[in-house]
Protein backbone atom coordinates (compact mmCIF):
# COMPACT_ATOMS: atom_id res chain seq x y z
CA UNK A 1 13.72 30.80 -41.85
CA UNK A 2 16.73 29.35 -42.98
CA UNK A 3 17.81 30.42 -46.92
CA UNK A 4 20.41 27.79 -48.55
CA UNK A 5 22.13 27.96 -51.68
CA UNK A 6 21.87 25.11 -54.43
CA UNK A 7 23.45 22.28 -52.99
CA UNK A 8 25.65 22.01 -56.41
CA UNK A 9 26.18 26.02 -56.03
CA UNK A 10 27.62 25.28 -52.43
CA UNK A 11 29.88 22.99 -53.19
CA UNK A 12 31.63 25.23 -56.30
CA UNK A 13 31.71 27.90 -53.88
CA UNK A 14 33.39 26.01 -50.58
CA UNK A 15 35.81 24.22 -53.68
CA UNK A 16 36.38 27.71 -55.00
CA UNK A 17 37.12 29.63 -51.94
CA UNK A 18 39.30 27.25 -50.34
CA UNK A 19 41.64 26.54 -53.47
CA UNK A 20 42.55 30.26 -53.29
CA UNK A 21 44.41 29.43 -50.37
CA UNK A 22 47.23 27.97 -52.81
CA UNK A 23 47.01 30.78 -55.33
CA UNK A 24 49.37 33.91 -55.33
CA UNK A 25 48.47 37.14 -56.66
CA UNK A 26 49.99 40.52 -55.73
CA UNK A 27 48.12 42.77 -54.04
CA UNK A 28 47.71 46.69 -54.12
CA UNK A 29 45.07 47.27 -51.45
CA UNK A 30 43.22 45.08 -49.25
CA UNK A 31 39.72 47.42 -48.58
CA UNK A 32 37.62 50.19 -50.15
CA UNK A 33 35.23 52.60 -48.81
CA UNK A 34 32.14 55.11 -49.14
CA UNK A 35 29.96 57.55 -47.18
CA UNK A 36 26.04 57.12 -46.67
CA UNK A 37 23.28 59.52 -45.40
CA UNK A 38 20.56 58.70 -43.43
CA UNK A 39 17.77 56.75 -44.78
CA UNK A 40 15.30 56.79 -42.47
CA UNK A 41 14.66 56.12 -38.76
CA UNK A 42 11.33 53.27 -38.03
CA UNK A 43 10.37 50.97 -35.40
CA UNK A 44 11.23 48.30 -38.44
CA UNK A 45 14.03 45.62 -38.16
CA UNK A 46 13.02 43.06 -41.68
CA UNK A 47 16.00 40.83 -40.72
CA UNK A 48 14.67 40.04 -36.37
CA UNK A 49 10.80 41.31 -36.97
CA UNK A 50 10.31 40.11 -40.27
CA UNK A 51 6.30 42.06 -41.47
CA UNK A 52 6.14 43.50 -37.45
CA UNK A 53 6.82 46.37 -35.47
CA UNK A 54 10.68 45.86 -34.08
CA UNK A 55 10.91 46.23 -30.17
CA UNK A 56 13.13 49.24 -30.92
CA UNK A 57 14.07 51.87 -32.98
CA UNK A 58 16.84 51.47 -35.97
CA UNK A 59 18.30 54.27 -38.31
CA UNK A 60 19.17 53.04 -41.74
CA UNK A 61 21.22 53.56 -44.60
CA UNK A 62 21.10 52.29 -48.12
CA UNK A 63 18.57 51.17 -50.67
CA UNK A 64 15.36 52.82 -50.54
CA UNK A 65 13.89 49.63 -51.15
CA UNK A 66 14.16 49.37 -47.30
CA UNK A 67 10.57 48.03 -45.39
CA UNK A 68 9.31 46.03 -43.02
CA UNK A 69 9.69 42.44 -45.32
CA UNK A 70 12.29 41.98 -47.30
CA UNK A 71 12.46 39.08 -49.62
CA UNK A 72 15.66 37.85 -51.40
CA UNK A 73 15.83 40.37 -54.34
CA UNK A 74 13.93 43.16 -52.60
CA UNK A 75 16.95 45.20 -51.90
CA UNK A 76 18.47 44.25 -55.01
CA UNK A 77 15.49 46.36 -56.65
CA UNK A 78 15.55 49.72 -54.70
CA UNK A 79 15.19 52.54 -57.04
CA UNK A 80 17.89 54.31 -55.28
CA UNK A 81 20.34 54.45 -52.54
CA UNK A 82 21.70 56.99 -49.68
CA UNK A 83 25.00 55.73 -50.05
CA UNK A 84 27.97 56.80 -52.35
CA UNK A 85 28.39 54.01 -54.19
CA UNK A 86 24.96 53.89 -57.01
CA UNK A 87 25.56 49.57 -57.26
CA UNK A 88 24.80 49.18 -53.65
CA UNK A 89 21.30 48.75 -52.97
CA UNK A 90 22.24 47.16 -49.21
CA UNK A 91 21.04 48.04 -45.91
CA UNK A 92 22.82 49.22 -43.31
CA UNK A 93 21.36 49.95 -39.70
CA UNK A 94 21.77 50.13 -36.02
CA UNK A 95 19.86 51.47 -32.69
CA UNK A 96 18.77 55.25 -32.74
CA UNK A 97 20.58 56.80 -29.92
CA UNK A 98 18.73 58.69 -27.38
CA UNK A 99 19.86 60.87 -24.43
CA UNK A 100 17.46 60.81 -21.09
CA UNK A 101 17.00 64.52 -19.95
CA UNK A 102 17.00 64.87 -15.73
CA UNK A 103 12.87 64.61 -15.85
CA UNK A 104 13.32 61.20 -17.62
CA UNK A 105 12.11 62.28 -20.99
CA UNK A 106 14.03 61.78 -23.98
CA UNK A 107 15.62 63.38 -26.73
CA UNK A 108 16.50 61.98 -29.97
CA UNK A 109 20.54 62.43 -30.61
CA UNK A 110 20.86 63.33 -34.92
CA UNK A 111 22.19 60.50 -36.71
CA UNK A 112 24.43 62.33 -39.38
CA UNK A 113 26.13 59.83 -41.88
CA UNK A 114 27.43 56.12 -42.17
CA UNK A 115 30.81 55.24 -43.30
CA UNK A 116 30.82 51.63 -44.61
CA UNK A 117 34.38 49.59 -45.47
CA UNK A 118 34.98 46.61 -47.05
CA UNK A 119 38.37 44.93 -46.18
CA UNK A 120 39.91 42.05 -47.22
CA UNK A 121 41.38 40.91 -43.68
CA UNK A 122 40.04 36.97 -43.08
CA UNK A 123 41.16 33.81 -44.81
CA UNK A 124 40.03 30.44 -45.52
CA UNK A 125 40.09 27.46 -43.33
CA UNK A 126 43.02 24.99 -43.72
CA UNK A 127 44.28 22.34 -42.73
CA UNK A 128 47.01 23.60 -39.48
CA UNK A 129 46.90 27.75 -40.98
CA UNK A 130 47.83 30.23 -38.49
CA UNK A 131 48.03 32.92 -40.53
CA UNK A 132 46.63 34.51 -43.64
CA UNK A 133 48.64 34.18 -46.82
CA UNK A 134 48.87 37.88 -47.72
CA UNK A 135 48.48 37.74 -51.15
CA UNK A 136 45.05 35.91 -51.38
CA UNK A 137 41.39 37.83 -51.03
CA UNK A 138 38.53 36.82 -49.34
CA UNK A 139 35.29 36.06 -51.70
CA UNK A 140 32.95 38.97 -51.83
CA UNK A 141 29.64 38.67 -50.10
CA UNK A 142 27.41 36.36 -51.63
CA UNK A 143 23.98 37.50 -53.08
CA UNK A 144 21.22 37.20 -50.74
CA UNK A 145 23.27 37.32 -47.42
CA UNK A 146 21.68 38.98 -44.01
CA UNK A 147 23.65 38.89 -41.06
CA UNK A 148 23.54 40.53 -37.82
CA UNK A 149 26.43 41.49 -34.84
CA UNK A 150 26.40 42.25 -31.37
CA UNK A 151 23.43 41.51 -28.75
CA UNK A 152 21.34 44.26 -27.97
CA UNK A 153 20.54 42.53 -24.46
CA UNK A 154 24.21 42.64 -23.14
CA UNK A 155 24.27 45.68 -20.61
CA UNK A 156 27.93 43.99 -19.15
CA UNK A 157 31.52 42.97 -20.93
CA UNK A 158 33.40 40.07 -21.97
CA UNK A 159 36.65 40.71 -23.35
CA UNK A 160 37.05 37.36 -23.35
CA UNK A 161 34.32 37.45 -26.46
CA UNK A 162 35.23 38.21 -29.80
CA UNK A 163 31.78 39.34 -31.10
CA UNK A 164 31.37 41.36 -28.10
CA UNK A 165 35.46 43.22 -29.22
CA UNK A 166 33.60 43.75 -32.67
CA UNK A 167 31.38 46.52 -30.90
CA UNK A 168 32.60 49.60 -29.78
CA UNK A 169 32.41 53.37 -29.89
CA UNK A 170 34.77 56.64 -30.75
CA UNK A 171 34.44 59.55 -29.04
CA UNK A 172 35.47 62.36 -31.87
CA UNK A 173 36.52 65.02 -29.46
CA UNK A 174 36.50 68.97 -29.86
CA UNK A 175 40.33 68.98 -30.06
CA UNK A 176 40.23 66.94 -33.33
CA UNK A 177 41.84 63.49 -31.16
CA UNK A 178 39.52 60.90 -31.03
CA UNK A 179 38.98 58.05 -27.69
CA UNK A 180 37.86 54.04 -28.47
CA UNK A 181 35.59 52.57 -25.77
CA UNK A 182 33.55 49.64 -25.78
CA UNK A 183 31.00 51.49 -23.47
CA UNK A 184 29.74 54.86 -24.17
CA UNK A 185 32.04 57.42 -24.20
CA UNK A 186 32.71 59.48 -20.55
CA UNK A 187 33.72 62.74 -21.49
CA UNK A 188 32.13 65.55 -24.28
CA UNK A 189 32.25 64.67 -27.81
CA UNK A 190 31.71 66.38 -30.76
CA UNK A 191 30.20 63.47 -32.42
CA UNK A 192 30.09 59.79 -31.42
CA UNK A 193 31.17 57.05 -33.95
CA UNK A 194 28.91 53.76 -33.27
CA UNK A 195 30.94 51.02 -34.50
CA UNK A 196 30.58 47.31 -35.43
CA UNK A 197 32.49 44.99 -37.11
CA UNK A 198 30.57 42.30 -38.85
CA UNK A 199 31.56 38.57 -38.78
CA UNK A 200 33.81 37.77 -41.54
CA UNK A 201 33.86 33.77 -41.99
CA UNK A 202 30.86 31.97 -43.54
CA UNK A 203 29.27 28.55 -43.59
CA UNK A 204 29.24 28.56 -47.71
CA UNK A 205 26.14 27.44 -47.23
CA UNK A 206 23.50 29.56 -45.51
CA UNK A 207 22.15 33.21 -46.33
CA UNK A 208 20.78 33.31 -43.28
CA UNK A 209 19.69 31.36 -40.20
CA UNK A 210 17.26 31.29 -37.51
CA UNK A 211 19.35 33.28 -34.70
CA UNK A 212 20.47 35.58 -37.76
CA UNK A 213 24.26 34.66 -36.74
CA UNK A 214 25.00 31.51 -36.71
CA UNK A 215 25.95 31.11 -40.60
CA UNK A 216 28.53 33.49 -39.50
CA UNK A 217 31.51 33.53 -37.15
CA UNK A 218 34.43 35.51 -36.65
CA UNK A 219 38.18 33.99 -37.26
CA UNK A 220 39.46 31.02 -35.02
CA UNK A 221 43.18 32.67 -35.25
CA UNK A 222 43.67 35.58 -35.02
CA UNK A 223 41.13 38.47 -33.61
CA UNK A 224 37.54 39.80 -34.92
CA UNK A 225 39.02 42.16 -37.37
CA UNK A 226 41.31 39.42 -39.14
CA UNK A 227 42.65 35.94 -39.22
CA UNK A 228 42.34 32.68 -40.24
CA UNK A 229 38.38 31.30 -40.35
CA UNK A 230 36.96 28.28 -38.21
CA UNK A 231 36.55 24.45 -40.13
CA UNK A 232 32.89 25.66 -39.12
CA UNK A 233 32.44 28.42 -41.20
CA UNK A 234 36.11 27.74 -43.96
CA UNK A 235 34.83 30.60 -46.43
CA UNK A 236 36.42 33.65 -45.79
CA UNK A 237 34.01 36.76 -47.07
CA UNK A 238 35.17 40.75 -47.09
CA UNK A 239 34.71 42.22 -43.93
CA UNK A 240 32.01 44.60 -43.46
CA UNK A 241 32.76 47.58 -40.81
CA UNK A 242 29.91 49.97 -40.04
CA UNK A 243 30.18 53.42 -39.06
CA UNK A 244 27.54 55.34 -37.74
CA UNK A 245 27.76 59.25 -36.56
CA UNK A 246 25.67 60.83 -34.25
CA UNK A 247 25.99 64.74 -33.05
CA UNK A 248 26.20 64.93 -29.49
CA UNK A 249 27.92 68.57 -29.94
CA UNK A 250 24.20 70.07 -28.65
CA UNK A 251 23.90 67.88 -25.68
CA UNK A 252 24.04 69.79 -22.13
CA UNK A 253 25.05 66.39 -20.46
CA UNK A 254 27.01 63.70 -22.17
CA UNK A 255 26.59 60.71 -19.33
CA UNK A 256 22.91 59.50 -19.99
CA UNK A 257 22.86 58.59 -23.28
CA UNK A 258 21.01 55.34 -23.75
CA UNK A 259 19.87 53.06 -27.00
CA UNK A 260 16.85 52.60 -28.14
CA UNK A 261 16.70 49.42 -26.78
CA UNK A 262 17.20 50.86 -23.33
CA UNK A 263 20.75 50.24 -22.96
CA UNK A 264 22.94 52.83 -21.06
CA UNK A 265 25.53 50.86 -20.85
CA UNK A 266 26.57 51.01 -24.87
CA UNK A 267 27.42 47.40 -24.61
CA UNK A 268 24.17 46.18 -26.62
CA UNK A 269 25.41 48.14 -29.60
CA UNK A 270 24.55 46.02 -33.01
CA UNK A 271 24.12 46.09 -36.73
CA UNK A 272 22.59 44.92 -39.47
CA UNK A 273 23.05 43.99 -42.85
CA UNK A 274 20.87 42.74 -46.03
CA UNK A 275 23.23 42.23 -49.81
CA UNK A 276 22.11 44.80 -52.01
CA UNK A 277 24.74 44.85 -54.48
CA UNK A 278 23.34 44.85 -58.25
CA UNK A 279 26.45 44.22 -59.95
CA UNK A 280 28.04 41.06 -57.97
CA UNK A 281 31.07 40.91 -60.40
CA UNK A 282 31.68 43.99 -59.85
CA UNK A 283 31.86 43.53 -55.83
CA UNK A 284 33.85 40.43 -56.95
CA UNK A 285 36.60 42.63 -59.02
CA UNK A 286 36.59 45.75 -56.01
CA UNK A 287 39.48 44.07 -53.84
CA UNK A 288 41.41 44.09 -57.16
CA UNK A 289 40.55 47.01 -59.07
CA UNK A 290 40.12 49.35 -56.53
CA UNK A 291 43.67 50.29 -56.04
CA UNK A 292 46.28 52.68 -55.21
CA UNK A 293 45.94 56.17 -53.48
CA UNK A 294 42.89 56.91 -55.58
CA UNK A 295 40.64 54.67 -53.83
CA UNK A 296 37.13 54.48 -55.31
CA UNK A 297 38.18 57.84 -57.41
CA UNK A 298 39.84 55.81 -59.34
CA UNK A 299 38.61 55.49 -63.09
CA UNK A 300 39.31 51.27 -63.04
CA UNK A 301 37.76 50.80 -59.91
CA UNK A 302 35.01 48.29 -60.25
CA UNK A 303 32.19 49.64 -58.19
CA UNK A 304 32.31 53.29 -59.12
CA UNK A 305 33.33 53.60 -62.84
CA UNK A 306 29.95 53.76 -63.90
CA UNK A 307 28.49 55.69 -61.95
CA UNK A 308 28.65 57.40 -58.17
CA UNK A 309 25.59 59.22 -56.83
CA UNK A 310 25.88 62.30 -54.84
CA UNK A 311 25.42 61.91 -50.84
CA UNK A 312 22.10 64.19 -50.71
CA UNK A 313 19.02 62.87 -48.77
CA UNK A 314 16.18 60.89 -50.79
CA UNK A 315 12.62 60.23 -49.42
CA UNK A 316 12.10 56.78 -48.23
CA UNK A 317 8.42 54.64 -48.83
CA UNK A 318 6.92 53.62 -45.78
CA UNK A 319 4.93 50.76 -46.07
CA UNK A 320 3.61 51.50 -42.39
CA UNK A 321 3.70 55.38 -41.36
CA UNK A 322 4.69 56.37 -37.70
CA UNK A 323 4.26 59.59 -36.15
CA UNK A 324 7.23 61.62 -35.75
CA UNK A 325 6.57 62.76 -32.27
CA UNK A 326 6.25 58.81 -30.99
CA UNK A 327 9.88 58.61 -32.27
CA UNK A 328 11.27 61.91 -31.30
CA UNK A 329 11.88 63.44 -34.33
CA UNK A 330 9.43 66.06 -33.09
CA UNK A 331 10.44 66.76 -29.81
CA UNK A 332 10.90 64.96 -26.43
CA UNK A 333 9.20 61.96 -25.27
CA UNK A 334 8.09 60.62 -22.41
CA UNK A 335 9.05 57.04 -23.04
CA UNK A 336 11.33 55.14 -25.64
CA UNK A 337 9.78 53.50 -28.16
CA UNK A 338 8.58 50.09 -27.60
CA UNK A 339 8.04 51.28 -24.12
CA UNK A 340 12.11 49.64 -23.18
CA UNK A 341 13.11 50.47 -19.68
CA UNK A 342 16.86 51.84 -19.27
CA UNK A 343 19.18 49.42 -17.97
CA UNK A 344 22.55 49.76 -16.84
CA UNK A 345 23.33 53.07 -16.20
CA UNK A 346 25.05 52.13 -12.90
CA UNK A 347 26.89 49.20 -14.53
CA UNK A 348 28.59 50.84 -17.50
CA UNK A 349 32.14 49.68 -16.17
């Protein structure tokens, strides 16, 4: 189901967004950050199996408003959150990763924490722009956005694709150095960083849309991480990057990892989001106010000055329960949830 804003709404926002393009404002920083711990792990995806059981298994971060259906102003409501930052009910999430033992079964590989920027790096459409003015911020997220990135399907590479660049993985090795791949990672790792840039250029129109993507594209100049946004989608939002860490330190083999989803390949890698945010000014003031060296310590910084939570673990409601040992939080399985065959463990080139 498509979600629109107010026609009169749209229009102040398009007009809005796109006259910052003449404006000049010095700027101290152009991103902020905060830590999350897990939420939960479910066979639940509210933004592609809206009220069903999702084909595969997601770990979450965020609001603990998190469920199966998720209106407009569910997450909004969560009593809590997992993440650093108390004003941001949002949801963050992305496949469970799973490592296939030589008998086949499966073991589930500990998601440990989420890192989640914001960065000011696209700009509006205009008019012959090939380049972003410096000096002028993207709009903050607009209340009531969902968006997804990356195809869980893909099991092959484009480089050629920008949303398929957006996707990639860090292999945090023992030595402290740390390797970028857009497939899974080919030697030991400590811990592997699943990593997706989200789409950063919107339609000023749509909160959502029936793929889930297209009221979203990346920049037409420039590269997924920055540049100048498409006459399709002129509204330049903050970009949201997702970090997700999983321990792979106790794994005896580190070449069969696969996603939940039954890719080996680590090429169908993708994330979601749902707007959480309770205070929208104050996501509106963060690019501004959250300044110097200080980051989101600092006391003027609109997100955190009233309040921060601590990163310990909360208990999440379930409005349908699964058994642990189907997901293998117990122990090893026999199959991966949603019964998804592994693909692409020959292909990973």
């Amino acid at each position: 189901m498509r979600t629109q804003l107010p026609h009169i709404i749209t229009l102040l926002v398009i007009q809005l967004a796109l006259s910052q393009t003449a404006t000049s404002t010095e700027h101290t920083t152009d991103e902020f950050t905060f830590s999350c711990v897990p939420l939960t792990t479910q066979l639940s995806d509210p933004i592609v199996s809206p009220g069903g059981i999702s084909e595969h298994v997601h770990v979450v971060a965020g609001g603990t408003a998190f469920q199966r259906t998720m209106g407009l102003d569910t997450a909004r409501n969560a009593r809590e959150t997992t993440c650093g930052v108390a004003i941001d009910k949002s949801n963050y999430w992305i496949p469970q990763l799973y490592n296939q033992l030589p008998d086949g079964s499966f073991e589930l590989v500990e998601y440990q924490s989420t890192s989640i920027y914001y960065l000011g790096r696209a700009c509006n459409y205009g008019v012959d722009m090939t380049y972003c003015n410096a000096s002028v911020y993207p709009i903050a997220p607009p209340e009531g956005l969902r968006m997804i990135a990356g195809d869980p399907n893909l099991r092959s590479y484009n480089d050629s694709d920008m949303a398929q660049r957006a996707v990639s993985h860090m292999c945090m090795e023992y030595d402290g150095s740390s390797n970028e791949t857009k497939h899974f990672p080919r030697q030991p790792c400590q811990a592997v960083r699943s990593q997706i840039f989200m789409p950063s250029c919107w339609d000023g129109k749509n909160l959502d849309s029936p793929d889930h993507k297209s009221h979203m594209a990346y920049p037409a100049i420039g590269d997924y991480n920055k540049g100048v946004c498409p006459k399709s989608h002129p509204v330049a939002i903050y970009s949201i990057f997702l970090e997700f860490f999983f321990n792979t330190a106790p794994l005896e083999s580190y070449q069969n990892l696969v996603y939940s989803m039954g890719d080996a390949t680590g090429y169908g890698l993708h994330g979601d989001f749902i707007h959480g945010w309770t205070d929208q000014d104050a996501l509106r003031q963060a690019m501004e106010t959250c300044t110097g060296s200080q980051g989101l310590e600092d006391p003027d910084c609109s997100v955190t000055r009233t309040q921060t939570r601590a990163l310990t673990p909360l208990s999440q409601y379930l409005d349908v329960v699964e058994p642990k040992d189907e997901l293998g939080q117990s122990g090893l399985i026999d199959s991966l949830p949603g019964n998804n065959p592994v693909i692409g463990r020959d292909n990973a080139e």
